[in-house]
Protein backbone atom coordinates (compact mmCIF):
# COMPACT_ATOMS: atom_id res chain seq x y z
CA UNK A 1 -11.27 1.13 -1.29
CA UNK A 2 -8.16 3.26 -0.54
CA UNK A 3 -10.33 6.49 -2.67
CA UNK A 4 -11.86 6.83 1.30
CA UNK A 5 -8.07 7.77 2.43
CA UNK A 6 -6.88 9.10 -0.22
CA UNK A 7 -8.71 12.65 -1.62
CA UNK A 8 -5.40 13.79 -4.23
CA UNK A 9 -5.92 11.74 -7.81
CA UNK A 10 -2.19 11.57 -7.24
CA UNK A 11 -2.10 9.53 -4.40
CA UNK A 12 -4.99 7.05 -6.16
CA UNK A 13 -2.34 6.68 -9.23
CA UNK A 14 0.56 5.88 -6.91
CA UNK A 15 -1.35 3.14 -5.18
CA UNK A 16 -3.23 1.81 -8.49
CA UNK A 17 0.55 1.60 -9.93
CA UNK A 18 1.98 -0.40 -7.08
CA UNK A 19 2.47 -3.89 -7.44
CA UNK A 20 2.00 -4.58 -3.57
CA UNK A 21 -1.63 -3.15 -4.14
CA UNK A 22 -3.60 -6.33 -3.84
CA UNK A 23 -2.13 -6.72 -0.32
CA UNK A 24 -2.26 -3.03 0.78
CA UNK A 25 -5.98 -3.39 -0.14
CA UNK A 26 -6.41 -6.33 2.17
CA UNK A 27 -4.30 -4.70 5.17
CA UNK A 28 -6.70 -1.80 4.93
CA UNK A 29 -9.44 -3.72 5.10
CA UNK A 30 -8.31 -5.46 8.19
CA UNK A 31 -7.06 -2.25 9.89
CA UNK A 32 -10.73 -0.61 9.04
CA UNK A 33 -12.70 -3.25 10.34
CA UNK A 34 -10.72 -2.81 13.62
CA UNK A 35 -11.92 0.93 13.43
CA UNK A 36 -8.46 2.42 12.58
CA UNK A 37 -8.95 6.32 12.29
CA UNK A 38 -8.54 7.59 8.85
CA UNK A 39 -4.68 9.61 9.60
CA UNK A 40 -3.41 6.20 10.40
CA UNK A 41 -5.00 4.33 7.32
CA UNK A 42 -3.56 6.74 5.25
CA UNK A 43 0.07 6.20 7.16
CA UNK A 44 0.22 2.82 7.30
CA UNK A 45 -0.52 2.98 3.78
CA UNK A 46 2.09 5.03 2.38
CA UNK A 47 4.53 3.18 4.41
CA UNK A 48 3.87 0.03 2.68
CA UNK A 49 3.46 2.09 -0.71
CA UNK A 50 7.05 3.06 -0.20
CA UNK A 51 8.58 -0.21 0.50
CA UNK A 52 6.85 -1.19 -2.65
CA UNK A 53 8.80 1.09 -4.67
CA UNK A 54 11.72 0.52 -2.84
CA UNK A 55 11.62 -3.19 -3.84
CA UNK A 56 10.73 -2.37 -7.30
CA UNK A 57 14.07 -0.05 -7.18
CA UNK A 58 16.05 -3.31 -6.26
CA UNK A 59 14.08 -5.43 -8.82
CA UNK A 60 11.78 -7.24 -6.82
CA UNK A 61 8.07 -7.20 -8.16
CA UNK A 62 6.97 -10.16 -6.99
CA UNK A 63 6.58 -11.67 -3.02
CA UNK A 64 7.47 -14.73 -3.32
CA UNK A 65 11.40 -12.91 -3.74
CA UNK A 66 11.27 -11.34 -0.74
CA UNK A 67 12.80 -13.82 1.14
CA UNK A 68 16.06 -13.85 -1.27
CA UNK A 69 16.06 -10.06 -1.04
């Protein structure tokens, strides 16, 4: 799904390696059924692919942590 965003095979591997990927995938879909233009899918994106790694950093992998982080 996020191959329609994203054109560099670098960009596919960072989001196939992020453990938040099941819900980016699902917040995509919801912001391209609204009609979101493709800039913003790929923003919105990255933001949340950033705050994945940024968890990771602190050692949280999982959601259900977030609340103790």
């Amino acid at each position: 799904m996020l191959q329609g965003v994203y054109v560099c095979p670098k960009a596919i591997a960072r989001a196939r390696r992020s453990w938040l990927l099941p819900y980016v995938e699902r917040y995509f879909e919801d912001l391209t059924a609204k009609r979101f233009k493709k800039r913003s899918l790929r923003l919105y994106t990255n933001y949340l692919l950033s705050f994945g790694e940024f968890l990771e950093r602190q050692g949280v992998q999982d959601v259900s942590r977030l609340p103790e982080w």
